[in-house]
PDB file of N, CA and C in Angstrom:
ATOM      1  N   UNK A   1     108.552  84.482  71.286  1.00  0.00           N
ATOM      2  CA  UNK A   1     108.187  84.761  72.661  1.00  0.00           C
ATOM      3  C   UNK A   1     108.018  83.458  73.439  1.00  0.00           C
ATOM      4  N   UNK A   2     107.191  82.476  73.068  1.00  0.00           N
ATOM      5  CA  UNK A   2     107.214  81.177  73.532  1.00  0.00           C
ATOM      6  C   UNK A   2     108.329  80.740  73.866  1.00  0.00           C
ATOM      7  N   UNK A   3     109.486  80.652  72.816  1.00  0.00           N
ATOM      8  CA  UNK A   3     110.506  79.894  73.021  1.00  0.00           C
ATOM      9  C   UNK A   3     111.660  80.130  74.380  1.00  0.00           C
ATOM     10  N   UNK A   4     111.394  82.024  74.017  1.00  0.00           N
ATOM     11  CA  UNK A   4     111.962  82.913  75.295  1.00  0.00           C
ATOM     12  C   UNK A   4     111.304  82.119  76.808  1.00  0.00           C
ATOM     13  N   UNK A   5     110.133  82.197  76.618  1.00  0.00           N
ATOM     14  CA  UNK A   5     109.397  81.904  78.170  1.00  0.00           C
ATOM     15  C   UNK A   5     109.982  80.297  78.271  1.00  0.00           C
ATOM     16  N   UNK A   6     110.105  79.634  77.682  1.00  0.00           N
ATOM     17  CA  UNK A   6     110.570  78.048  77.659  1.00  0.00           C
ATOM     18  C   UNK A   6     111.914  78.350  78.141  1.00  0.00           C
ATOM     19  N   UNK A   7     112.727  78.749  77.576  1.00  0.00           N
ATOM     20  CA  UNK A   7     114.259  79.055  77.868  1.00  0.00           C
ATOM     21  C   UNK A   7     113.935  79.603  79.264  1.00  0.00           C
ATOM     22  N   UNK A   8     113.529  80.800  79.763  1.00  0.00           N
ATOM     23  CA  UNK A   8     113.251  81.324  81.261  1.00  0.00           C
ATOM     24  C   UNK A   8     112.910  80.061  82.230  1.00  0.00           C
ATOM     25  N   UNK A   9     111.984  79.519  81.857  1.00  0.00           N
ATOM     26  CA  UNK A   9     111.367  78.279  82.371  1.00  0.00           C
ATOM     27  C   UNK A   9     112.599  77.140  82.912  1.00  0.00           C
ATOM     28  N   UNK A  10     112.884  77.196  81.823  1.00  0.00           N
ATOM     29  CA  UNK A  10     113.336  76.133  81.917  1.00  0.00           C
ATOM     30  C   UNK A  10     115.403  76.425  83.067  1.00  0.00           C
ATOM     31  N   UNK A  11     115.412  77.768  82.915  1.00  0.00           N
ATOM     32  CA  UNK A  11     116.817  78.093  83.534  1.00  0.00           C
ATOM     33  C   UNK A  11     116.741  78.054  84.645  1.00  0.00           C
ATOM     34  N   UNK A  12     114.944  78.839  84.859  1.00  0.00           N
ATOM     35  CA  UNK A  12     114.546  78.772  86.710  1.00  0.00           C
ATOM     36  C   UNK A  12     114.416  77.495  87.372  1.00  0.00           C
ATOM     37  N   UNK A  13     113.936  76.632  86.584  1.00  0.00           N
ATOM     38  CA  UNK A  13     113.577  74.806  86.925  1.00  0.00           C
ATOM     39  C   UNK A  13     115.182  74.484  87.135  1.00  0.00           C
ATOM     40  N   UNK A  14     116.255  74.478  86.775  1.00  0.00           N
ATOM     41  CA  UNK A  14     117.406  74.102  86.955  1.00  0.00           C
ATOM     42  C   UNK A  14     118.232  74.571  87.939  1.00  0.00           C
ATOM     43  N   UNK A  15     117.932  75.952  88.502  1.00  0.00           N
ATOM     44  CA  UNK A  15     118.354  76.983  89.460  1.00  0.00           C
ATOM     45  C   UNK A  15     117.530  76.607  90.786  1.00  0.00           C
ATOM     46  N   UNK A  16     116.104  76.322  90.416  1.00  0.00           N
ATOM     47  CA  UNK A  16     115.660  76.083  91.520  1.00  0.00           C
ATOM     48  C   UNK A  16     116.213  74.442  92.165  1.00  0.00           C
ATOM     49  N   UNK A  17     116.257  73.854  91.088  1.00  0.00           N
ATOM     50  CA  UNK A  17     116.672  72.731  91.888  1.00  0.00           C
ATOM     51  C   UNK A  17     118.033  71.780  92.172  1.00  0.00           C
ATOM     52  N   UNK A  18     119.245  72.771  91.816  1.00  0.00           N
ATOM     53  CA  UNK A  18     120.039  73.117  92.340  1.00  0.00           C
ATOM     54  C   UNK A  18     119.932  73.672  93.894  1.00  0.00           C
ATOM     55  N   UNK A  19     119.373  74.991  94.122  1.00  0.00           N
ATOM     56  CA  UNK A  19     118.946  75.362  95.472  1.00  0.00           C
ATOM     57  C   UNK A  19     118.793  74.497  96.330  1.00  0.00           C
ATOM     58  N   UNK A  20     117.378  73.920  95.725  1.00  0.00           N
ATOM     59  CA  UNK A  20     117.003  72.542  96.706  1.00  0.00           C
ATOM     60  C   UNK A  20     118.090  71.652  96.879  1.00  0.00           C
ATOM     61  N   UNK A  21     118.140  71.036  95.959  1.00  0.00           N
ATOM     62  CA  UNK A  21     119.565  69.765  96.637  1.00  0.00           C
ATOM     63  C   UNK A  21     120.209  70.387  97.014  1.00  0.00           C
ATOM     64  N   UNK A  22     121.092  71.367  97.313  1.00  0.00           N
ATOM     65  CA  UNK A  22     122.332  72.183  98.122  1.00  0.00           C
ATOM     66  C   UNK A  22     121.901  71.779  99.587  1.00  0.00           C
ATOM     67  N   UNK A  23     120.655  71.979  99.868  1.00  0.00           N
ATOM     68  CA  UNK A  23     120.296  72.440 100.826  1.00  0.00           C
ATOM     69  C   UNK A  23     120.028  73.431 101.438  1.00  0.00           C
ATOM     70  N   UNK A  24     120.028  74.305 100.616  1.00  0.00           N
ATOM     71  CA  UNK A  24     119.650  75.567 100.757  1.00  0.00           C
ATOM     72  C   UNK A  24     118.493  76.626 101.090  1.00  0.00           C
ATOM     73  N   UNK A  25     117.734  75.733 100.483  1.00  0.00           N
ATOM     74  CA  UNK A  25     116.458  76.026 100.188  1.00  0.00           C
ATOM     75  C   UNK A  25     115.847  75.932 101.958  1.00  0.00           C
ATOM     76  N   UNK A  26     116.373  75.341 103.116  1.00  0.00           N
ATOM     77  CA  UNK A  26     115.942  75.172 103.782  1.00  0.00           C
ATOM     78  C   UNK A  26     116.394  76.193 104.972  1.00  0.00           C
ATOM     79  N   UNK A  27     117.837  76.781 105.055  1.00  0.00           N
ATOM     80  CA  UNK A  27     118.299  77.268 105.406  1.00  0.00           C
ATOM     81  C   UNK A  27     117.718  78.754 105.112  1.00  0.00           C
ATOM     82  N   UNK A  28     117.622  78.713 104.046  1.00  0.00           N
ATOM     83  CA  UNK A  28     117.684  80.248 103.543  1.00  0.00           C
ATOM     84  C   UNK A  28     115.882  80.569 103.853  1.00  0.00           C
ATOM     85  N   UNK A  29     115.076  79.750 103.675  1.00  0.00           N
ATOM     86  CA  UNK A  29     113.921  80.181 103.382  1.00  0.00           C
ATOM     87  C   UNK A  29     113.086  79.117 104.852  1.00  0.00           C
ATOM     88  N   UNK A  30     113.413  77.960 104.988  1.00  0.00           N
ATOM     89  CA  UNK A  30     112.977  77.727 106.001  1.00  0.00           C
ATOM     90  C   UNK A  30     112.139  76.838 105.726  1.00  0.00           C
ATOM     91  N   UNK A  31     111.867  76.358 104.635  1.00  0.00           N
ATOM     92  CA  UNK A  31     110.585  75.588 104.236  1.00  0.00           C
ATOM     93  C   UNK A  31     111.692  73.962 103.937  1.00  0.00           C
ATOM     94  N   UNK A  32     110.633  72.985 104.816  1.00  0.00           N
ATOM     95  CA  UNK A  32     111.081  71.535 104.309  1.00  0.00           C
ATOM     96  C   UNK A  32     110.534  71.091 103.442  1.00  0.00           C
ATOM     97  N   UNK A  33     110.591  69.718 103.305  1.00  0.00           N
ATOM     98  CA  UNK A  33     109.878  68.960 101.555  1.00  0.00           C
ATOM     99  C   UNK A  33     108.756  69.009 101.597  1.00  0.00           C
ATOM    100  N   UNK A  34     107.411  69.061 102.996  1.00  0.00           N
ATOM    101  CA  UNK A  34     106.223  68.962 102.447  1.00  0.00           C
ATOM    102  C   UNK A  34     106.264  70.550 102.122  1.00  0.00           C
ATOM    103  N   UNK A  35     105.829  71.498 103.304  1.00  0.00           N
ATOM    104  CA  UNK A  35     106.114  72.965 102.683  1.00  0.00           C
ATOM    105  C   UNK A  35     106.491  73.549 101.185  1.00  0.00           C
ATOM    106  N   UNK A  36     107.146  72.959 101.144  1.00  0.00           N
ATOM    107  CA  UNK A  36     108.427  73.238  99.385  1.00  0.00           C
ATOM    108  C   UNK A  36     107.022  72.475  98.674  1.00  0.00           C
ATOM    109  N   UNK A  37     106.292  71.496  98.779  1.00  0.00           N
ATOM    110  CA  UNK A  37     105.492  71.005  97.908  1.00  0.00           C
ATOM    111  C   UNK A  37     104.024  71.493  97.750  1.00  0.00           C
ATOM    112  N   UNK A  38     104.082  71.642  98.978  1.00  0.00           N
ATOM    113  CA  UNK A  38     103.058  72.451  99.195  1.00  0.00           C
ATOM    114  C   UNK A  38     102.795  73.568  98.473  1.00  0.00           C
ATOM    115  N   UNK A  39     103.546  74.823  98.412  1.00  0.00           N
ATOM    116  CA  UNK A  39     103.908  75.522  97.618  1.00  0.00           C
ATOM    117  C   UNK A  39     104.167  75.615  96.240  1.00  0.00           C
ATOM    118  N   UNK A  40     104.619  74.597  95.808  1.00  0.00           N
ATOM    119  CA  UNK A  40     104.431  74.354  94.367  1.00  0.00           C
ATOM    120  C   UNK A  40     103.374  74.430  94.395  1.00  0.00           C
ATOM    121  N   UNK A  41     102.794  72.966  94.613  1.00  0.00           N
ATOM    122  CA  UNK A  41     101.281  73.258  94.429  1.00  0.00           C
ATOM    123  C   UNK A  41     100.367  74.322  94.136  1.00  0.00           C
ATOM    124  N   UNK A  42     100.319  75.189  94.898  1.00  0.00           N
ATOM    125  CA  UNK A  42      99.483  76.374  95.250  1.00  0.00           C
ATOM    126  C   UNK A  42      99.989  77.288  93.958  1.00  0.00           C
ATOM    127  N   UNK A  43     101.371  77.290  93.342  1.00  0.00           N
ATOM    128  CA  UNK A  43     102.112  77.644  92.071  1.00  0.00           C
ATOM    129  C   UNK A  43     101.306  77.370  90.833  1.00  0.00           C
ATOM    130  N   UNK A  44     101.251  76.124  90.990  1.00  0.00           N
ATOM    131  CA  UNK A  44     100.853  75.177  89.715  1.00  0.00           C
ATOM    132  C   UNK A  44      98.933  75.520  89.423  1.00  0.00           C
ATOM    133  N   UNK A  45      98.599  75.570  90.577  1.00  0.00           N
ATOM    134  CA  UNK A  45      96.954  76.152  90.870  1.00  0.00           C
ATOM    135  C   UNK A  45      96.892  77.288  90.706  1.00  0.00           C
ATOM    136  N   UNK A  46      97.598  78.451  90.524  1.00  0.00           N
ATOM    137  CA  UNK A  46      97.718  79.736  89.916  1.00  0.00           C
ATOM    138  C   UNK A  46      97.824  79.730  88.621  1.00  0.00           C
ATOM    139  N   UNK A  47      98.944  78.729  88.321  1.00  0.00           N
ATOM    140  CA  UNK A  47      99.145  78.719  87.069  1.00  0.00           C
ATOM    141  C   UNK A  47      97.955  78.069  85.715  1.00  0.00           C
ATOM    142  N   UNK A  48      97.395  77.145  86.639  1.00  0.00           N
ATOM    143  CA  UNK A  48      95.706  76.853  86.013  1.00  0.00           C
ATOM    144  C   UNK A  48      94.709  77.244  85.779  1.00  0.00           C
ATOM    145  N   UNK A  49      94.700  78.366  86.739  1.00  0.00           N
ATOM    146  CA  UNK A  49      94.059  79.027  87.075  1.00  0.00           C
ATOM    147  C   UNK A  49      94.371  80.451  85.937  1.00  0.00           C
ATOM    148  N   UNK A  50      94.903  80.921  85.374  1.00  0.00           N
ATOM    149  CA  UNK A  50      95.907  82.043  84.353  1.00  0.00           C
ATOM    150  C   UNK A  50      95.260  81.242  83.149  1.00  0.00           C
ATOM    151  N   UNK A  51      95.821  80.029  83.330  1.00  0.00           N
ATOM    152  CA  UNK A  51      95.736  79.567  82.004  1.00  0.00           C
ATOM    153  C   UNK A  51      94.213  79.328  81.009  1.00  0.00           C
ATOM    154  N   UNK A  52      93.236  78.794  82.097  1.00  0.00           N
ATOM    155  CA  UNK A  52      91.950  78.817  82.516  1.00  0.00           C
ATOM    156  C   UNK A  52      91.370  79.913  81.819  1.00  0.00           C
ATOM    157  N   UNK A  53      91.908  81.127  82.445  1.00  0.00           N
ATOM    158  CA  UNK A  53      91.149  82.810  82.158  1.00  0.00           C
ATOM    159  C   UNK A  53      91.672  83.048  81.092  1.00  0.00           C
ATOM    160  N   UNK A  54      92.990  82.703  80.505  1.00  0.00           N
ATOM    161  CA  UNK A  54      93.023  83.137  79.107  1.00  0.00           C
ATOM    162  C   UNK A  54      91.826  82.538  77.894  1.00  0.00           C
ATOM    163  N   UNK A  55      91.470  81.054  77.996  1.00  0.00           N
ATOM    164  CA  UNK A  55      90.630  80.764  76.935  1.00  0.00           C
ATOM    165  C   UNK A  55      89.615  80.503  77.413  1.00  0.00           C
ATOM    166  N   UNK A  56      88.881  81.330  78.513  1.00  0.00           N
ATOM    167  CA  UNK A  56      87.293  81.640  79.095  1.00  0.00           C
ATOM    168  C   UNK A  56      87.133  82.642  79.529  1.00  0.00           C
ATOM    169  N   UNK A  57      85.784  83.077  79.847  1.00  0.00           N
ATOM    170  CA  UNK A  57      85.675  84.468  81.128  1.00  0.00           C
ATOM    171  C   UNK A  57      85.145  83.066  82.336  1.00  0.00           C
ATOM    172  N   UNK A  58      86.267  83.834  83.222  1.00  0.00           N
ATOM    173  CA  UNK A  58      85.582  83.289  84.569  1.00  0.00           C
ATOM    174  C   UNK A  58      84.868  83.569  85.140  1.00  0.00           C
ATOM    175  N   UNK A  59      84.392  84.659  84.817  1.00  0.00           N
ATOM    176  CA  UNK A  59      83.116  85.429  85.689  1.00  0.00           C
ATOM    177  C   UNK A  59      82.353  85.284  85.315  1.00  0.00           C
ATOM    178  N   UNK A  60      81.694  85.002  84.033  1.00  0.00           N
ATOM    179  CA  UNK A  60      80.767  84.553  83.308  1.00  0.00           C
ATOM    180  C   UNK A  60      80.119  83.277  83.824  1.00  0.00           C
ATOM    181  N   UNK A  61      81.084  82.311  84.033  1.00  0.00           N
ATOM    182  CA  UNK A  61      81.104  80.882  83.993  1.00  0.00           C
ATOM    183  C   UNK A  61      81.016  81.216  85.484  1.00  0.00           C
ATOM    184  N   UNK A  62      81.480  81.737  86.868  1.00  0.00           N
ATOM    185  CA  UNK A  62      81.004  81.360  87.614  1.00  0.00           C
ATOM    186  C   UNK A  62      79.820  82.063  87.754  1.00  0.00           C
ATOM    187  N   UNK A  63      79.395  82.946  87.505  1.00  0.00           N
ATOM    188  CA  UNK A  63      77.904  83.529  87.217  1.00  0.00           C
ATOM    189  C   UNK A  63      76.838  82.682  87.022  1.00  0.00           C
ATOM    190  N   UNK A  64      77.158  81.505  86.286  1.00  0.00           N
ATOM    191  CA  UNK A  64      76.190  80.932  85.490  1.00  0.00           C
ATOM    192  C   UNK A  64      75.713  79.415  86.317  1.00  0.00           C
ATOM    193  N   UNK A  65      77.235  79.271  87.551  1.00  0.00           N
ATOM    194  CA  UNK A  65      77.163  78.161  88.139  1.00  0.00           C
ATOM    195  C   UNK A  65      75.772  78.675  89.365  1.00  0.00           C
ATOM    196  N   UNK A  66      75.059  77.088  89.613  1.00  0.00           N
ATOM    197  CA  UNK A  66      74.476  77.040  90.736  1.00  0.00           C
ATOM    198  C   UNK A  66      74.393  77.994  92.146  1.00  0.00           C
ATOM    199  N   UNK A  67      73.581  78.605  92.482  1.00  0.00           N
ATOM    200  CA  UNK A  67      73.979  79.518  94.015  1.00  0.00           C
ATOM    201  C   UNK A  67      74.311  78.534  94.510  1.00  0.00           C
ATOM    202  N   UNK A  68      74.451  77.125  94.659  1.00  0.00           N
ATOM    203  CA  UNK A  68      74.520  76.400  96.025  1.00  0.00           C
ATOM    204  C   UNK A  68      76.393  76.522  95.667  1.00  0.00           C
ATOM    205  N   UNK A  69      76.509  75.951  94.316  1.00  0.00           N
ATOM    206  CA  UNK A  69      78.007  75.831  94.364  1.00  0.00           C
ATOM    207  C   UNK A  69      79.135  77.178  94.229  1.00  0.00           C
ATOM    208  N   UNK A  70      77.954  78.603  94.039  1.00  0.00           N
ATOM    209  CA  UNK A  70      79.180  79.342  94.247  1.00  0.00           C
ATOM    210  C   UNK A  70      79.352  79.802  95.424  1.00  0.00           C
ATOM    211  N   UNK A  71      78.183  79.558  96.816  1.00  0.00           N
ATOM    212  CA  UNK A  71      78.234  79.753  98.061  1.00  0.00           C
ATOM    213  C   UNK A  71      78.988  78.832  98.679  1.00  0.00           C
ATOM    214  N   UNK A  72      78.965  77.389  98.426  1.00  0.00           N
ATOM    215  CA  UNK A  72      80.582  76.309  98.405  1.00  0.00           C
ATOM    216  C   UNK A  72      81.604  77.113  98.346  1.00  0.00           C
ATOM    217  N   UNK A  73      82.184  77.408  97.054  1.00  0.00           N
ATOM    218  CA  UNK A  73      83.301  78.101  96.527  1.00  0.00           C
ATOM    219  C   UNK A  73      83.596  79.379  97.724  1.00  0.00           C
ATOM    220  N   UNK A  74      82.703  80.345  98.108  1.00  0.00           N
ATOM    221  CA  UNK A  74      82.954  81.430  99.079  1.00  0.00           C
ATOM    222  C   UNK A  74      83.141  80.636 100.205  1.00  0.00           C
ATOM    223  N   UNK A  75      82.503  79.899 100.776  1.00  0.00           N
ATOM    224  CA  UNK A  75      82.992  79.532 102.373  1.00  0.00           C
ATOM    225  C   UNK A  75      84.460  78.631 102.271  1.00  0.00           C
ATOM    226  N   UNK A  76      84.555  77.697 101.020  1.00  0.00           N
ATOM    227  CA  UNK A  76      85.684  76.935 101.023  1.00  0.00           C
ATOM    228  C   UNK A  76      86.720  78.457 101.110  1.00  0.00           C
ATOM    229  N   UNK A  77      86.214  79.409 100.243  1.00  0.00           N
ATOM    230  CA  UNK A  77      87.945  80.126 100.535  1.00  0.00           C
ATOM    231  C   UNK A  77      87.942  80.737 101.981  1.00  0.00           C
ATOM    232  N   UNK A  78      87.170  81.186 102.478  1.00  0.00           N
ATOM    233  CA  UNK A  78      87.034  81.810 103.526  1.00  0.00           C
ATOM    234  C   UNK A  78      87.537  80.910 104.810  1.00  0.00           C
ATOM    235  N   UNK A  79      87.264  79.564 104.474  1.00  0.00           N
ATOM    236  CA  UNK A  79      87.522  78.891 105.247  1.00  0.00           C
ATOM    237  C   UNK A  79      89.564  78.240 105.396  1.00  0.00           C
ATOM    238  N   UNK A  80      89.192  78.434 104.460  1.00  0.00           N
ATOM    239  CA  UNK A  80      90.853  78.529 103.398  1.00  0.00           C
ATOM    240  C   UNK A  80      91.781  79.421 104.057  1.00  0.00           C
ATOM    241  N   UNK A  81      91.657  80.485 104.049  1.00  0.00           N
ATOM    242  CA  UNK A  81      91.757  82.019 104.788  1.00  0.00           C
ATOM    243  C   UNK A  81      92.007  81.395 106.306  1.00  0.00           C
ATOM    244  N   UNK A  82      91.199  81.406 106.977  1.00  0.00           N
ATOM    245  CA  UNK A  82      91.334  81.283 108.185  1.00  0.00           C
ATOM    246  C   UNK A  82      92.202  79.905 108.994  1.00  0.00           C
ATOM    247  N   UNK A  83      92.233  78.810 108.323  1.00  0.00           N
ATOM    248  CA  UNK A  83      93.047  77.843 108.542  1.00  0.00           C
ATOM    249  C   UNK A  83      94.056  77.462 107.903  1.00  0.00           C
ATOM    250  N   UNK A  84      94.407  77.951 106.863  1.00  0.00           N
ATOM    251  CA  UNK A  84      96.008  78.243 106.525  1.00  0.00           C
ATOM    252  C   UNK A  84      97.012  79.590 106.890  1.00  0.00           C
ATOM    253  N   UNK A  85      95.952  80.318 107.558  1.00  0.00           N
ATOM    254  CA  UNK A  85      96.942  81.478 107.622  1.00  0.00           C
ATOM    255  C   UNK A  85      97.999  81.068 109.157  1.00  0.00           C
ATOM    256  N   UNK A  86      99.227  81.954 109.116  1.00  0.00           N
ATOM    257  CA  UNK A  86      99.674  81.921 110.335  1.00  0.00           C
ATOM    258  C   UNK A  86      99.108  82.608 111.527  1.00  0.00           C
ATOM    259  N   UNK A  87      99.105  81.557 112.948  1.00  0.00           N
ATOM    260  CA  UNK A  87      98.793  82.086 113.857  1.00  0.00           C
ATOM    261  C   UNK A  87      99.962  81.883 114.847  1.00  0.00           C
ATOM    262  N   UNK A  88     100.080  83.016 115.261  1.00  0.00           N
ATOM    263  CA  UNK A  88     101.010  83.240 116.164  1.00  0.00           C
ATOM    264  C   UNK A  88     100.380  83.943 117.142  1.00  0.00           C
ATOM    265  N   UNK A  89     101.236  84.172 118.179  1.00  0.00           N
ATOM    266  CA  UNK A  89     101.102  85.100 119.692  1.00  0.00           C
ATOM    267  C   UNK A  89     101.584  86.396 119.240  1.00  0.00           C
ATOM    268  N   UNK A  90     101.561  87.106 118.471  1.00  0.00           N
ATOM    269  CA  UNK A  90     102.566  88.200 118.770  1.00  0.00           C
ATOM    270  C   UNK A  90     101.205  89.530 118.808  1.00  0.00           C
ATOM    271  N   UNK A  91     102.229  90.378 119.877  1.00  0.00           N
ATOM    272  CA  UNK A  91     101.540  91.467 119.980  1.00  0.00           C
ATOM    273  C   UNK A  91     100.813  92.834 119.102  1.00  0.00           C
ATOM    274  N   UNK A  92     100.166  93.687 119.596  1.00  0.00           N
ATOM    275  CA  UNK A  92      99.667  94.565 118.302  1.00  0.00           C
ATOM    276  C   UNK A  92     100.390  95.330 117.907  1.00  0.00           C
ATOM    277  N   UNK A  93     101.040  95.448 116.506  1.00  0.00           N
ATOM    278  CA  UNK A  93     102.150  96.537 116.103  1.00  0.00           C
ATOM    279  C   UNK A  93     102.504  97.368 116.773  1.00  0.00           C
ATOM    280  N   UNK A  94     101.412  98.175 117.178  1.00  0.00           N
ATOM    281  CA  UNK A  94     101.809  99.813 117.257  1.00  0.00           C
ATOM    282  C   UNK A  94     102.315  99.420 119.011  1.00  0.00           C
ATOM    283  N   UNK A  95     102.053  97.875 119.634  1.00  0.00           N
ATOM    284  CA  UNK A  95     102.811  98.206 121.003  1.00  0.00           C
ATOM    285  C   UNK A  95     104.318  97.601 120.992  1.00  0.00           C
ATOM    286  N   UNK A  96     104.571  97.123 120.292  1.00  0.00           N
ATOM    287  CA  UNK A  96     105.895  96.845 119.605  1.00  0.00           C
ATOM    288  C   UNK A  96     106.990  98.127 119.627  1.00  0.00           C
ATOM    289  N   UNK A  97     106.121  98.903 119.486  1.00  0.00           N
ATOM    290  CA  UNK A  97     107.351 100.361 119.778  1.00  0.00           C
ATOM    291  C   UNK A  97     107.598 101.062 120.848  1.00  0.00           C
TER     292      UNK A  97
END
């Protein structure tokens, strides 16, 4: 199974960056090099995050942390939330029709 997920891994890492150098990646999806990195990123922090919960409980462990630092942790995402999301002008769905 490992070796399978390595082989997957490793076909998508070659596909993807093919894409990218084509130029494609920009066209098709719209995202430039910081964006594109950006995104990894946020990939790779999921992926730590997976990896993390397999050999701990996270809920436990943040249970056990400080109120000051898990009230940190809630406003950082919240805050997270609100200044990464997109803001645009656009109108309310239902007047769209």
């Amino acid at each position: 199974n490992m070796i399978q997920n390595t082989l997957d891994l490793h076909t998508s890492l070659v596909s993807l960056q093919y894409v990218y150098q084509s130029g494609a990646f920009e066209e098709t999806f719209g995202l430039d090099s910081l964006h594109l990195a950006f995104s990894g990123g946020l990939v790779m922090f999921l992926v730590s995050i997976q990896y993390v919960q397999e050999r701990c409980d996270i809920c436990a462990l943040f249970n056990r942390a400080p109120l000051w630092l898990r009230w940190a942790i809630y406003v950082s995402g919240a805050l997270a939330i609100l200044n990464l999301g997109v803001i645009a002008e656009v109108p309310f769905i239902y007047f769209q029709f």
